[in-house]
PDB file of N, CA and C in Angstrom:
ATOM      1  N   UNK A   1     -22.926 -63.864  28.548  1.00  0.00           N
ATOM      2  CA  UNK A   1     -23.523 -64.884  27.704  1.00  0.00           C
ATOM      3  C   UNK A   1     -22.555 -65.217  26.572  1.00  0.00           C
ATOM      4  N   UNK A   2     -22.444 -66.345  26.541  1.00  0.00           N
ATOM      5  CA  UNK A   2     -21.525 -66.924  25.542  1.00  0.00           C
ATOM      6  C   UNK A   2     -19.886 -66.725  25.552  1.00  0.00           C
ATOM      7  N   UNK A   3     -19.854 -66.266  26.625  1.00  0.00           N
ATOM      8  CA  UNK A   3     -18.156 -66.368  27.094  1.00  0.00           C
ATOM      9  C   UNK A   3     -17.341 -67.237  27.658  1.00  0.00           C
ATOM     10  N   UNK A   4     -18.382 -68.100  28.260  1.00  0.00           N
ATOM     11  CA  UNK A   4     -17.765 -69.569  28.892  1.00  0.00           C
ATOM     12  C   UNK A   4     -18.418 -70.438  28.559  1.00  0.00           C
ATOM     13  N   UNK A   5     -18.206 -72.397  28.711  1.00  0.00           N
ATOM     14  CA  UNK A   5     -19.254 -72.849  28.726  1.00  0.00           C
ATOM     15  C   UNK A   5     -19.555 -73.500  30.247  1.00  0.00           C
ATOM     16  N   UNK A   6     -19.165 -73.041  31.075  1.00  0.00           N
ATOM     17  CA  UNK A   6     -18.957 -73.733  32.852  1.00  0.00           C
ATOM     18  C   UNK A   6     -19.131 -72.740  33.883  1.00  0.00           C
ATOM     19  N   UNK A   7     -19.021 -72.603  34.613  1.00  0.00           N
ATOM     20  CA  UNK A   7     -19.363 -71.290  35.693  1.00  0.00           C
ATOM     21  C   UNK A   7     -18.942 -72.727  37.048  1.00  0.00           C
ATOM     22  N   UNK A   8     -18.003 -72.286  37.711  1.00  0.00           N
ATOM     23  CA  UNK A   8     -17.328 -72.554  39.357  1.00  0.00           C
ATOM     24  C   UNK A   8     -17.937 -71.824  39.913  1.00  0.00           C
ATOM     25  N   UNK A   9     -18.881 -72.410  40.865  1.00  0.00           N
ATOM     26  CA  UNK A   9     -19.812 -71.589  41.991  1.00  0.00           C
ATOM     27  C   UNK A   9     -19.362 -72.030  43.157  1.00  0.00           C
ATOM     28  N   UNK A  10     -18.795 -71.188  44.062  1.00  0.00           N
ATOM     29  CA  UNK A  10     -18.330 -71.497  45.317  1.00  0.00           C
ATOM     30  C   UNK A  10     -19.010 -70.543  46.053  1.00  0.00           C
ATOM     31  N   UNK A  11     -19.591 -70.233  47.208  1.00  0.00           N
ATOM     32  CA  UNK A  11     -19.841 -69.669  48.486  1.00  0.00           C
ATOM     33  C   UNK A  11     -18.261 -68.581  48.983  1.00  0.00           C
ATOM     34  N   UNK A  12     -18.075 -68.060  49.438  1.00  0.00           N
ATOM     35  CA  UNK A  12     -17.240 -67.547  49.998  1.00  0.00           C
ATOM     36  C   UNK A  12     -16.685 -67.740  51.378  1.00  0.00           C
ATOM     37  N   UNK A  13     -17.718 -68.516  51.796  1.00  0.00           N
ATOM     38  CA  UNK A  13     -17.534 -69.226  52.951  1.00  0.00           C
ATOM     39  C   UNK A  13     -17.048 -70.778  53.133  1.00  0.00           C
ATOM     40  N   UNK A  14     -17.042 -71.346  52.267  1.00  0.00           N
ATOM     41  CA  UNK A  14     -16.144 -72.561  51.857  1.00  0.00           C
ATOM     42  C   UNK A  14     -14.997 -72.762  51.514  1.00  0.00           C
ATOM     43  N   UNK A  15     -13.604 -71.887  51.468  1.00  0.00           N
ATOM     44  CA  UNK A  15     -12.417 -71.245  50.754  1.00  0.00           C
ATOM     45  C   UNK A  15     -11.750 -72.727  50.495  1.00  0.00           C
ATOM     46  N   UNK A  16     -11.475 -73.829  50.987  1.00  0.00           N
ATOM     47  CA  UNK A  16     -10.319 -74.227  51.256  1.00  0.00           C
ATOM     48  C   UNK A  16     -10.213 -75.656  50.669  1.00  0.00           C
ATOM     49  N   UNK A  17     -11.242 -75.706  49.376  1.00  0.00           N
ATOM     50  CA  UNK A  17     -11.168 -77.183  49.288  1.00  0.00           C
ATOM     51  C   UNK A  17      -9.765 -76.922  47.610  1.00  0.00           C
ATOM     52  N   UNK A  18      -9.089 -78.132  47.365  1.00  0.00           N
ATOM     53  CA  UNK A  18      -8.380 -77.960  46.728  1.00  0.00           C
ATOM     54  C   UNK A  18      -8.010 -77.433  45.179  1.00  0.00           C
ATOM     55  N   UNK A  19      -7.148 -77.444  45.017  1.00  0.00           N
ATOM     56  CA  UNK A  19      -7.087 -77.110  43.603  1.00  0.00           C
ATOM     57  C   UNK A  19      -7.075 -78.214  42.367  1.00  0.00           C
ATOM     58  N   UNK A  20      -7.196 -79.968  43.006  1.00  0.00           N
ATOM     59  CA  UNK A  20      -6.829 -80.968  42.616  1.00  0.00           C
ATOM     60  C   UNK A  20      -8.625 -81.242  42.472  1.00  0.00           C
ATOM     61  N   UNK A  21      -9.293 -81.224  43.452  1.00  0.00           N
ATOM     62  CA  UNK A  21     -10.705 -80.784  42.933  1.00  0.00           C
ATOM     63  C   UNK A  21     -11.204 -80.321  42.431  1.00  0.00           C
ATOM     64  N   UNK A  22     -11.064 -79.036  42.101  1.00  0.00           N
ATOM     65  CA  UNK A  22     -11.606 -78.261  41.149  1.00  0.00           C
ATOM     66  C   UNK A  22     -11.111 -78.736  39.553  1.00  0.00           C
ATOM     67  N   UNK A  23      -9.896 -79.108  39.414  1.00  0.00           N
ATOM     68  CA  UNK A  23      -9.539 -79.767  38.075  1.00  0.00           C
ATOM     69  C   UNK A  23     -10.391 -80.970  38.211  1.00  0.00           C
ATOM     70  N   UNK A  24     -10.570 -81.761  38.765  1.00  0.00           N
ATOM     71  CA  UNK A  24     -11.164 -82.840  38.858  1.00  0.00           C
ATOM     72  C   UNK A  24     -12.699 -82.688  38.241  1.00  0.00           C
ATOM     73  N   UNK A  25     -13.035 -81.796  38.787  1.00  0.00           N
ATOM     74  CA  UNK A  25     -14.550 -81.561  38.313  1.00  0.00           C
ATOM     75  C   UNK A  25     -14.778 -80.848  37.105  1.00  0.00           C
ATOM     76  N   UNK A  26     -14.171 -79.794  36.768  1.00  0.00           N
ATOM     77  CA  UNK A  26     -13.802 -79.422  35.530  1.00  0.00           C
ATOM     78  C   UNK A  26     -13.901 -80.570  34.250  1.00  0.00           C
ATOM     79  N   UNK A  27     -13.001 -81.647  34.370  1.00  0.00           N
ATOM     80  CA  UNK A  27     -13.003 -82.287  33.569  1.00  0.00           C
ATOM     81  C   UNK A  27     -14.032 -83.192  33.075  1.00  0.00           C
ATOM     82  N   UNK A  28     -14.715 -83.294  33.959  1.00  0.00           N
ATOM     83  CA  UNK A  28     -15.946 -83.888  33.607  1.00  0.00           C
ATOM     84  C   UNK A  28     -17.259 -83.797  33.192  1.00  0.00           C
ATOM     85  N   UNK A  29     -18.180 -84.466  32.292  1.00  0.00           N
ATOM     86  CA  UNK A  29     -19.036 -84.469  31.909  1.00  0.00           C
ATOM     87  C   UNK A  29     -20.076 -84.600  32.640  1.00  0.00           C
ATOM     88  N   UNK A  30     -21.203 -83.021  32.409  1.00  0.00           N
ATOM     89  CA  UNK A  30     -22.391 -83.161  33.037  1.00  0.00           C
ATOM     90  C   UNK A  30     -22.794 -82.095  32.659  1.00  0.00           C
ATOM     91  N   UNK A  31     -23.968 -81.184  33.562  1.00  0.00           N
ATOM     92  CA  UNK A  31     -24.830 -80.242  33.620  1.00  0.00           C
ATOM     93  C   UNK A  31     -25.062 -79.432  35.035  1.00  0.00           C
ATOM     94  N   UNK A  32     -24.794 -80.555  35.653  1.00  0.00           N
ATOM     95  CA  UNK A  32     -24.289 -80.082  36.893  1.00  0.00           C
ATOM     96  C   UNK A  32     -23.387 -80.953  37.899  1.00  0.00           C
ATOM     97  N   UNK A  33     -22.406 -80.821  38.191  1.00  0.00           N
ATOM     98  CA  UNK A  33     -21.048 -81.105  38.927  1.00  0.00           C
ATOM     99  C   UNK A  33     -20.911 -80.944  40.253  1.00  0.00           C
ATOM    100  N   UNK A  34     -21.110 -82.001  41.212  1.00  0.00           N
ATOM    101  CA  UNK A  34     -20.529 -81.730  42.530  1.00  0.00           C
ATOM    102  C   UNK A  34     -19.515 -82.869  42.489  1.00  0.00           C
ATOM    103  N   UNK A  35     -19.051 -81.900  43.706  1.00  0.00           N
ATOM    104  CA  UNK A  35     -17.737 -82.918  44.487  1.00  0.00           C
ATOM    105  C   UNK A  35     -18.838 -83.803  45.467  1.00  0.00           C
ATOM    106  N   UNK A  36     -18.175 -84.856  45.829  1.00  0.00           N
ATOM    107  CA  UNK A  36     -19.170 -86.134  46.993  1.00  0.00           C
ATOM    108  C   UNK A  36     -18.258 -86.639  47.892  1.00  0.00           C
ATOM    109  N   UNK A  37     -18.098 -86.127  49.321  1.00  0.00           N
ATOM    110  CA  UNK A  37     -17.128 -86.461  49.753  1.00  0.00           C
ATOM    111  C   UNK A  37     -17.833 -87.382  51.059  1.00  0.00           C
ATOM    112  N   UNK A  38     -17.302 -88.570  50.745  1.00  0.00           N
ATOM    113  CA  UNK A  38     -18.067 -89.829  51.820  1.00  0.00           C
ATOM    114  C   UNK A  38     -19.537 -89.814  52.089  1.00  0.00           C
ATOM    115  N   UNK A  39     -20.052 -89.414  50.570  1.00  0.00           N
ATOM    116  CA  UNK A  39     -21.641 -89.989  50.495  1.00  0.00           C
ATOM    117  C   UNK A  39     -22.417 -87.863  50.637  1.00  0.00           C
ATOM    118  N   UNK A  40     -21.671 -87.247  50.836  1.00  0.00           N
ATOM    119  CA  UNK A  40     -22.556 -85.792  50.663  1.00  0.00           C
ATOM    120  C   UNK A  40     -21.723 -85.016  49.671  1.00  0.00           C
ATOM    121  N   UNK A  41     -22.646 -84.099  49.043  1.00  0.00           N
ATOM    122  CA  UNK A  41     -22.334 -83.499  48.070  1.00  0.00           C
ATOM    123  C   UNK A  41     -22.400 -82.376  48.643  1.00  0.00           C
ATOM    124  N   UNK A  42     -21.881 -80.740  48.065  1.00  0.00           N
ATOM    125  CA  UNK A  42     -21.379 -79.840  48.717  1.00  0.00           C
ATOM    126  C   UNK A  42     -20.938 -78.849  47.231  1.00  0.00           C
ATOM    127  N   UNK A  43     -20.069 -77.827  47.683  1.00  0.00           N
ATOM    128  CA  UNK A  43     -19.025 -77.252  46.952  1.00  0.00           C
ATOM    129  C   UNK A  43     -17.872 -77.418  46.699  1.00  0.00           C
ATOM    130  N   UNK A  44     -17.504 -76.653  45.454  1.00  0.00           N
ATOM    131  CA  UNK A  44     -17.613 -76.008  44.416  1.00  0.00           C
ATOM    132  C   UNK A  44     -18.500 -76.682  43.888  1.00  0.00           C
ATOM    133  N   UNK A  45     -19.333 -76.069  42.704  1.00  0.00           N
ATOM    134  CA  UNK A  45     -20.434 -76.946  42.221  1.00  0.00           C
ATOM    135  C   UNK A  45     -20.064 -75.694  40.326  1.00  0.00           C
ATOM    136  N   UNK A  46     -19.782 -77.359  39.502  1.00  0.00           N
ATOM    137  CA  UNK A  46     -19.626 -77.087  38.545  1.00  0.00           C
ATOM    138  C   UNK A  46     -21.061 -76.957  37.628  1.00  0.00           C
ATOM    139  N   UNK A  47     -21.311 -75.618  37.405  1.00  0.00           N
ATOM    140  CA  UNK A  47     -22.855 -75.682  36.045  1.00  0.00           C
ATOM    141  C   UNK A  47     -22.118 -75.216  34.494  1.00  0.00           C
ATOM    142  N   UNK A  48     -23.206 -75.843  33.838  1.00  0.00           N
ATOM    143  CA  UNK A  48     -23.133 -75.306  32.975  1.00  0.00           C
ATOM    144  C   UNK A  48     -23.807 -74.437  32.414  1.00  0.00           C
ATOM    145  N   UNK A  49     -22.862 -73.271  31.528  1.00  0.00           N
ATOM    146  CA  UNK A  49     -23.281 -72.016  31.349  1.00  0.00           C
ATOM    147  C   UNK A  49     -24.941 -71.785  30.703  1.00  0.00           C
ATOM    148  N   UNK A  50     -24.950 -72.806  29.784  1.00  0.00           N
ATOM    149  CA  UNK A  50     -26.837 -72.246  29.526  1.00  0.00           C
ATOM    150  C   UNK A  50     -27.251 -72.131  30.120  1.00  0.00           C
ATOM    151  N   UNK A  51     -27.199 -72.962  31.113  1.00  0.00           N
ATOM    152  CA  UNK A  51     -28.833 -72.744  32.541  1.00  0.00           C
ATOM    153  C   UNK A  51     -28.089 -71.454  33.488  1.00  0.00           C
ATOM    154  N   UNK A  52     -27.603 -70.859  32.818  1.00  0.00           N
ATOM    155  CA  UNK A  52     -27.348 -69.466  33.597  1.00  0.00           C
ATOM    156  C   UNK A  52     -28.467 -68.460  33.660  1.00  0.00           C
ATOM    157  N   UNK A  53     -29.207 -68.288  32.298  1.00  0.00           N
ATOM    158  CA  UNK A  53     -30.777 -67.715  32.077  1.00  0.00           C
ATOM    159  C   UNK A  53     -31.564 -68.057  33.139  1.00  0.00           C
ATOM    160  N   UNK A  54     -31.782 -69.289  33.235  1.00  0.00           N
ATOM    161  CA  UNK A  54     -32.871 -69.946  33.955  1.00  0.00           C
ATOM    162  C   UNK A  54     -32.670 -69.906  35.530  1.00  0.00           C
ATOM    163  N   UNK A  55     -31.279 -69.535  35.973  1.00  0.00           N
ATOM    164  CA  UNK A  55     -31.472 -69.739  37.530  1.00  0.00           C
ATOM    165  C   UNK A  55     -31.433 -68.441  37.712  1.00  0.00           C
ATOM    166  N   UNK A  56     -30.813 -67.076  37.270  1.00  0.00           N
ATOM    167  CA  UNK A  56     -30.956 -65.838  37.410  1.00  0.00           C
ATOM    168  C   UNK A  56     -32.645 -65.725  37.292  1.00  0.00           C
ATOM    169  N   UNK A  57     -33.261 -66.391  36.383  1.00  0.00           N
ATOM    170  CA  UNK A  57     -34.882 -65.740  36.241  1.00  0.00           C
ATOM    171  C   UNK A  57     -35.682 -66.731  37.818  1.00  0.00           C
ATOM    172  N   UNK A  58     -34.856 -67.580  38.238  1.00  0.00           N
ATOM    173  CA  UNK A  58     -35.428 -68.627  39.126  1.00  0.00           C
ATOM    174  C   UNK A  58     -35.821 -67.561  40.651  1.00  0.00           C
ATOM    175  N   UNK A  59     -37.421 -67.638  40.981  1.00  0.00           N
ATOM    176  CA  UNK A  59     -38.306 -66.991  42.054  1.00  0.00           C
ATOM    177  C   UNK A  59     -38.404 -67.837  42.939  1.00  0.00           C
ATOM    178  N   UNK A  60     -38.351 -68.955  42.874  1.00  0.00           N
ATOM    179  CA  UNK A  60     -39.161 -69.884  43.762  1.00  0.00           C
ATOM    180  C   UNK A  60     -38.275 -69.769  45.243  1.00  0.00           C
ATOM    181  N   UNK A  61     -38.225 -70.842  46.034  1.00  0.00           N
ATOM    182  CA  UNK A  61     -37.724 -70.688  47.331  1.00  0.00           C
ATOM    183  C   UNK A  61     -36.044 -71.861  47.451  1.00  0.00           C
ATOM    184  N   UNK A  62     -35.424 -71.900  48.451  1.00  0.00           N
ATOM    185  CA  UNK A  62     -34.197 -72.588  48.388  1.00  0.00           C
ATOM    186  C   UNK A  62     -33.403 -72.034  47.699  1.00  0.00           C
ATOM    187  N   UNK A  63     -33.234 -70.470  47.541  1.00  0.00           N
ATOM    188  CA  UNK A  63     -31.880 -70.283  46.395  1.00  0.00           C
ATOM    189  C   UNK A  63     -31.167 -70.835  45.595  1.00  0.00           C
ATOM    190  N   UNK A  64     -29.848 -71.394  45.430  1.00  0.00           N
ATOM    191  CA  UNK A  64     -29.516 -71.424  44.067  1.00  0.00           C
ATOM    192  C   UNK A  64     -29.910 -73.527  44.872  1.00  0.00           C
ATOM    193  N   UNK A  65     -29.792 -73.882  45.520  1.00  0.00           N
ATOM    194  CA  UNK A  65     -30.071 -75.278  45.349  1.00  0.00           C
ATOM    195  C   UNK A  65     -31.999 -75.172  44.957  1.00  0.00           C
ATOM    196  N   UNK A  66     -32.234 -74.480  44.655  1.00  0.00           N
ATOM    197  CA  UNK A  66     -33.760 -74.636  44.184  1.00  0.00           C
ATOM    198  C   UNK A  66     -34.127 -74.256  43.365  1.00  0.00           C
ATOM    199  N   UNK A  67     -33.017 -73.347  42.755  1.00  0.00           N
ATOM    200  CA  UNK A  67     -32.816 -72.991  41.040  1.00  0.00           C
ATOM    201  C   UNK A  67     -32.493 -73.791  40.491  1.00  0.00           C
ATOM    202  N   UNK A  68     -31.316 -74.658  41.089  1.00  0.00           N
ATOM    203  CA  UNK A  68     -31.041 -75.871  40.684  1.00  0.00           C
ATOM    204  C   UNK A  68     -31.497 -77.383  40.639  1.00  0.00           C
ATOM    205  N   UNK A  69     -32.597 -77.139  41.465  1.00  0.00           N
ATOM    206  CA  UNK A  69     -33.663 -78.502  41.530  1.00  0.00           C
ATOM    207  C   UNK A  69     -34.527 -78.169  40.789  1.00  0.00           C
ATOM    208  N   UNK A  70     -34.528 -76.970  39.880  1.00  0.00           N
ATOM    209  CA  UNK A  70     -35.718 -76.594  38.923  1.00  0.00           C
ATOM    210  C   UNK A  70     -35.072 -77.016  37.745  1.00  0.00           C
ATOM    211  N   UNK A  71     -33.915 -77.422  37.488  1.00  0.00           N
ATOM    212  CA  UNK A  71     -33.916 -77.720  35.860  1.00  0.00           C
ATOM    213  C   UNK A  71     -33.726 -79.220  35.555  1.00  0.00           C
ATOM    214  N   UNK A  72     -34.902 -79.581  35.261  1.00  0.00           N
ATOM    215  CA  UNK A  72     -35.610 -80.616  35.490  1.00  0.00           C
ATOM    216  C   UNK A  72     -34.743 -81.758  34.321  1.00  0.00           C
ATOM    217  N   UNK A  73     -34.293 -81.273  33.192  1.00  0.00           N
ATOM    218  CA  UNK A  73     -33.596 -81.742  32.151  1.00  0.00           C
ATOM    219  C   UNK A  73     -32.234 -81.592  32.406  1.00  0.00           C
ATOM    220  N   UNK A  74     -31.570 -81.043  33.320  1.00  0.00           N
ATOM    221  CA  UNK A  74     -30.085 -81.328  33.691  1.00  0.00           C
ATOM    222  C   UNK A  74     -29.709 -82.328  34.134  1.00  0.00           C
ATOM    223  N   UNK A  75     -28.698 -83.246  33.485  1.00  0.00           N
ATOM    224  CA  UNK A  75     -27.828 -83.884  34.109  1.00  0.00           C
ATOM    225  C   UNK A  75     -27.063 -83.569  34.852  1.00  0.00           C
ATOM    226  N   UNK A  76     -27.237 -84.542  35.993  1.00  0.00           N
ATOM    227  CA  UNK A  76     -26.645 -83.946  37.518  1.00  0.00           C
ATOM    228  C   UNK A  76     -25.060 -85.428  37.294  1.00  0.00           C
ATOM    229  N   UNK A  77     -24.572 -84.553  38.385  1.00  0.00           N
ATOM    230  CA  UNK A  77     -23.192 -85.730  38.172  1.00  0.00           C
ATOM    231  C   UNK A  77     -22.710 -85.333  39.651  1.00  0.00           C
ATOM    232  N   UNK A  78     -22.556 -86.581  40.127  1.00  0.00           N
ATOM    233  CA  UNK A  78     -21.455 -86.571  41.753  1.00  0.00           C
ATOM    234  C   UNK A  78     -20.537 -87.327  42.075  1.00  0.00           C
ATOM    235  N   UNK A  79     -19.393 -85.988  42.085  1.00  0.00           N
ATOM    236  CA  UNK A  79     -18.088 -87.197  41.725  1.00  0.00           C
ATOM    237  C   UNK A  79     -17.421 -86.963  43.092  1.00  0.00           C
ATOM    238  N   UNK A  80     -16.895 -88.377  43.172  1.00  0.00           N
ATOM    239  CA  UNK A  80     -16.285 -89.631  44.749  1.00  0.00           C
ATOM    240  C   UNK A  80     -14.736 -88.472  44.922  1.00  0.00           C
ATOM    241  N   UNK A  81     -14.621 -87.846  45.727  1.00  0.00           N
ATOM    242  CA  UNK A  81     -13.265 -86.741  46.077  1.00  0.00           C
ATOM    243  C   UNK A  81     -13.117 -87.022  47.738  1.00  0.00           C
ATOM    244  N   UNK A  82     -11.309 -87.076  47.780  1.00  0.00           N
ATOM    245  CA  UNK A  82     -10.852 -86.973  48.883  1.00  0.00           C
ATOM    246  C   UNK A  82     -10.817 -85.595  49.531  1.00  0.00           C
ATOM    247  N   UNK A  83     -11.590 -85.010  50.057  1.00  0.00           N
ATOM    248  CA  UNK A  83     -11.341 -83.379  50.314  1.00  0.00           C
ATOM    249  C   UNK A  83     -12.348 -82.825  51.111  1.00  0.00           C
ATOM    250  N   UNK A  84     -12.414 -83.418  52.188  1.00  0.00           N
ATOM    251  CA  UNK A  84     -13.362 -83.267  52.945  1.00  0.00           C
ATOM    252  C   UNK A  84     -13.739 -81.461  53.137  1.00  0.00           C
ATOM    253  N   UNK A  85     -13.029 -80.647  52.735  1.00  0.00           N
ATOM    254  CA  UNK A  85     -13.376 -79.118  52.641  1.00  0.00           C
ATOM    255  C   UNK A  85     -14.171 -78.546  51.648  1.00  0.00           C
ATOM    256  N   UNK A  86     -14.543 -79.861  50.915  1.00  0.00           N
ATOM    257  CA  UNK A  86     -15.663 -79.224  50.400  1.00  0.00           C
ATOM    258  C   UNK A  86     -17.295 -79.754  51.162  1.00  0.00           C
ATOM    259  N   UNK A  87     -16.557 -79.844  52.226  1.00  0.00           N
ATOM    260  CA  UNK A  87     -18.261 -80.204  53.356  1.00  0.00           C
ATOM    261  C   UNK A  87     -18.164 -78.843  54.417  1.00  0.00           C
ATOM    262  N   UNK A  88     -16.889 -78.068  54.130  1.00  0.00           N
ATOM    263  CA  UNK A  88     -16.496 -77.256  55.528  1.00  0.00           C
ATOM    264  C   UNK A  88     -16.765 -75.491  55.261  1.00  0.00           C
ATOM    265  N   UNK A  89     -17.704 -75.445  55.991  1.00  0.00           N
ATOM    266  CA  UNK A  89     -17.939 -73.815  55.971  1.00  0.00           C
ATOM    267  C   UNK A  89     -17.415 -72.797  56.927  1.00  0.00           C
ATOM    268  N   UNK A  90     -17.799 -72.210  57.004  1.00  0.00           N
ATOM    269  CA  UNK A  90     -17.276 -70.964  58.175  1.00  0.00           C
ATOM    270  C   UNK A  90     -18.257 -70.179  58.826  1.00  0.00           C
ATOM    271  N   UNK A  91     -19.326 -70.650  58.914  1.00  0.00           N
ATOM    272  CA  UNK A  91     -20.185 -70.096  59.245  1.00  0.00           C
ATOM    273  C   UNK A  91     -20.472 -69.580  60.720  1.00  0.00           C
ATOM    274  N   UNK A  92     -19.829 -70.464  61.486  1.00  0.00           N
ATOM    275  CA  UNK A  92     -19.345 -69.983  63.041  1.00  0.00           C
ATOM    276  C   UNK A  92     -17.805 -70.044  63.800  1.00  0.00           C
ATOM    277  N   UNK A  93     -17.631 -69.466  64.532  1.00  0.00           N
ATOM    278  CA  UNK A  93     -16.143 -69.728  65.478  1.00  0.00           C
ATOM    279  C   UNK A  93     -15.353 -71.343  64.610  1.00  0.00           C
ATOM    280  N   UNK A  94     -16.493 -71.703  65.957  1.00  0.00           N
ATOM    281  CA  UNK A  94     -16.140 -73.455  65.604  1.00  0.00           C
ATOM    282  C   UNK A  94     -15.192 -73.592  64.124  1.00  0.00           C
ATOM    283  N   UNK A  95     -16.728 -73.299  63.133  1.00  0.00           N
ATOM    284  CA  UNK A  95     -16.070 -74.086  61.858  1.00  0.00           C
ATOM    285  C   UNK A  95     -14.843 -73.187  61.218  1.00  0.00           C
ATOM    286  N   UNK A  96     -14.865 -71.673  61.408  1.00  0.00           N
ATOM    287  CA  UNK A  96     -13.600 -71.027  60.956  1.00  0.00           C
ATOM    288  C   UNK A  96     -12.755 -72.119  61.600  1.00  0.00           C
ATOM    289  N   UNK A  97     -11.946 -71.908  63.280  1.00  0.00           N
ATOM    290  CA  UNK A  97     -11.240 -72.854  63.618  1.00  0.00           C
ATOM    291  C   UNK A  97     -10.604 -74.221  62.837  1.00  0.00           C
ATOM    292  N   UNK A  98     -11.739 -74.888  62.706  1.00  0.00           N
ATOM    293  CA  UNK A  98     -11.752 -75.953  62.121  1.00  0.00           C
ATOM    294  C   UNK A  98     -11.063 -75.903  60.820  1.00  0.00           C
ATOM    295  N   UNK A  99     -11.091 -74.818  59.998  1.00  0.00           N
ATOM    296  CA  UNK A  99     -10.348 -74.587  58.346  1.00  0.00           C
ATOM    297  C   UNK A  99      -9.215 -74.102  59.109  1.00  0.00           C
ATOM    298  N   UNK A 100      -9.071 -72.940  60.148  1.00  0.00           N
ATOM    299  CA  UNK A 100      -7.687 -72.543  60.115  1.00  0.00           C
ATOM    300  C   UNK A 100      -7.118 -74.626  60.855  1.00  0.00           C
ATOM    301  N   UNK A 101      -7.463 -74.999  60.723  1.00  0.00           N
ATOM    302  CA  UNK A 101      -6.488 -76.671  61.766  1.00  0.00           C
ATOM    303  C   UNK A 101      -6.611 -77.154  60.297  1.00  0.00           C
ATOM    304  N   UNK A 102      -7.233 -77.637  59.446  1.00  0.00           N
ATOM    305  CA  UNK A 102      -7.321 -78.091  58.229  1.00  0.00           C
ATOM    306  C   UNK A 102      -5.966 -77.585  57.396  1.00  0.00           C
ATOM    307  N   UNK A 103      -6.095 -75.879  56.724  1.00  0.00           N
ATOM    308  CA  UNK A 103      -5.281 -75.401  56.473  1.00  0.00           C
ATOM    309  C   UNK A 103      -3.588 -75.567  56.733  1.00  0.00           C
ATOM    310  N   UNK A 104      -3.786 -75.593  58.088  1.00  0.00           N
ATOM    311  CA  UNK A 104      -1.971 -75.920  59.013  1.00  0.00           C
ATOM    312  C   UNK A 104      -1.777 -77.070  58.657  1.00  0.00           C
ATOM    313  N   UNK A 105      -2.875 -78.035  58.898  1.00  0.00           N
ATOM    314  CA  UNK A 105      -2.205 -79.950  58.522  1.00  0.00           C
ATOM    315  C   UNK A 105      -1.581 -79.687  57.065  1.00  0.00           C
ATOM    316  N   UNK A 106      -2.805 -79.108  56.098  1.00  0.00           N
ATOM    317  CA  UNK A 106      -2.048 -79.394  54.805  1.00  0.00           C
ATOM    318  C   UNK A 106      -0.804 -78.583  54.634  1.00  0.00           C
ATOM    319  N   UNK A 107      -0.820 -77.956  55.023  1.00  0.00           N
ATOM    320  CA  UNK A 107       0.860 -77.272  55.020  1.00  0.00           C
ATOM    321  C   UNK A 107       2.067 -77.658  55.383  1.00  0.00           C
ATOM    322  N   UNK A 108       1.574 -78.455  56.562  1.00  0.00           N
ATOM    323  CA  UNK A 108       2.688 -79.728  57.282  1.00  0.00           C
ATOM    324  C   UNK A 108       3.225 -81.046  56.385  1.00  0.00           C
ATOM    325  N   UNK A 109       1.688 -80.917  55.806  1.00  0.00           N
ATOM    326  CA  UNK A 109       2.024 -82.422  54.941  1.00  0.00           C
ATOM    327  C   UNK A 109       2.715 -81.639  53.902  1.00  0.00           C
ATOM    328  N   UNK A 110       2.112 -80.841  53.287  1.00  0.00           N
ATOM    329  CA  UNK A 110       2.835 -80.227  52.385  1.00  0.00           C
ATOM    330  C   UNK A 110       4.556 -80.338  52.237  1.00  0.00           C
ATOM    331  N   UNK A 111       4.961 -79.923  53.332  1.00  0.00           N
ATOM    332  CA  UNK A 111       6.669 -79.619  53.519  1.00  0.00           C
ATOM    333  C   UNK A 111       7.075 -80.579  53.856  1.00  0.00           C
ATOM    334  N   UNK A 112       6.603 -81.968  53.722  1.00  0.00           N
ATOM    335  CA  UNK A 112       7.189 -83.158  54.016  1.00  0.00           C
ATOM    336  C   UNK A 112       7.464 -83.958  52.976  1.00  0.00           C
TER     337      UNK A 112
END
């Protein structure tokens, strides 16, 4: 309490969206922060630190997106990002795959 005023909430299963995003969202004004990549919102999801009380005490159902549909006075904010990895999980074969092919492109482009 009172050590930050922002908290970066990522899943652990989402690793790979950029570092040009996360500054991106950082910088901006809100209460709560997503990235929106071609109309869906996703992770990293920028909060801010007060409503840290309120979603730790939060019972109800939907985990943290229903802790987060409980604070009824937050300004929500969804900002337009090229980075489609923040839609991409890992939750099966498939979608690992899918980050390790993601991962390799940007590395290609990278060295070019």
């Amino acid at each position: 309490k009172g050590r930050c005023r922002k908290i970066l909430f990522c899943p652990a299963d989402i690793p790979f969206f950029q570092d040009t995003t996360v500054a991106l969202l950082l910088r901006q004004k809100g209460d709560i922060i997503q990235p929106d990549y071609q109309g869906k919102a996703d992770h990293p999801i920028v909060i801010n630190a007060s409503y840290l009380p309120d979603i730790i005490r939060y019972q109800g159902e939907g985990g943290l997106k229903g802790a987060l549909g409980s604070l009824k006075d937050a300004v929500r904010v969804r900002i337009p990002v090229e980075d489609e990895a923040v839609l991409m999980d890992a939750d099966t074969k498939e979608e690992f795959h899918r980050l390790v092919e993601l991962h390799h492109s940007r590395q290609m482009q990278a060295r070019r």
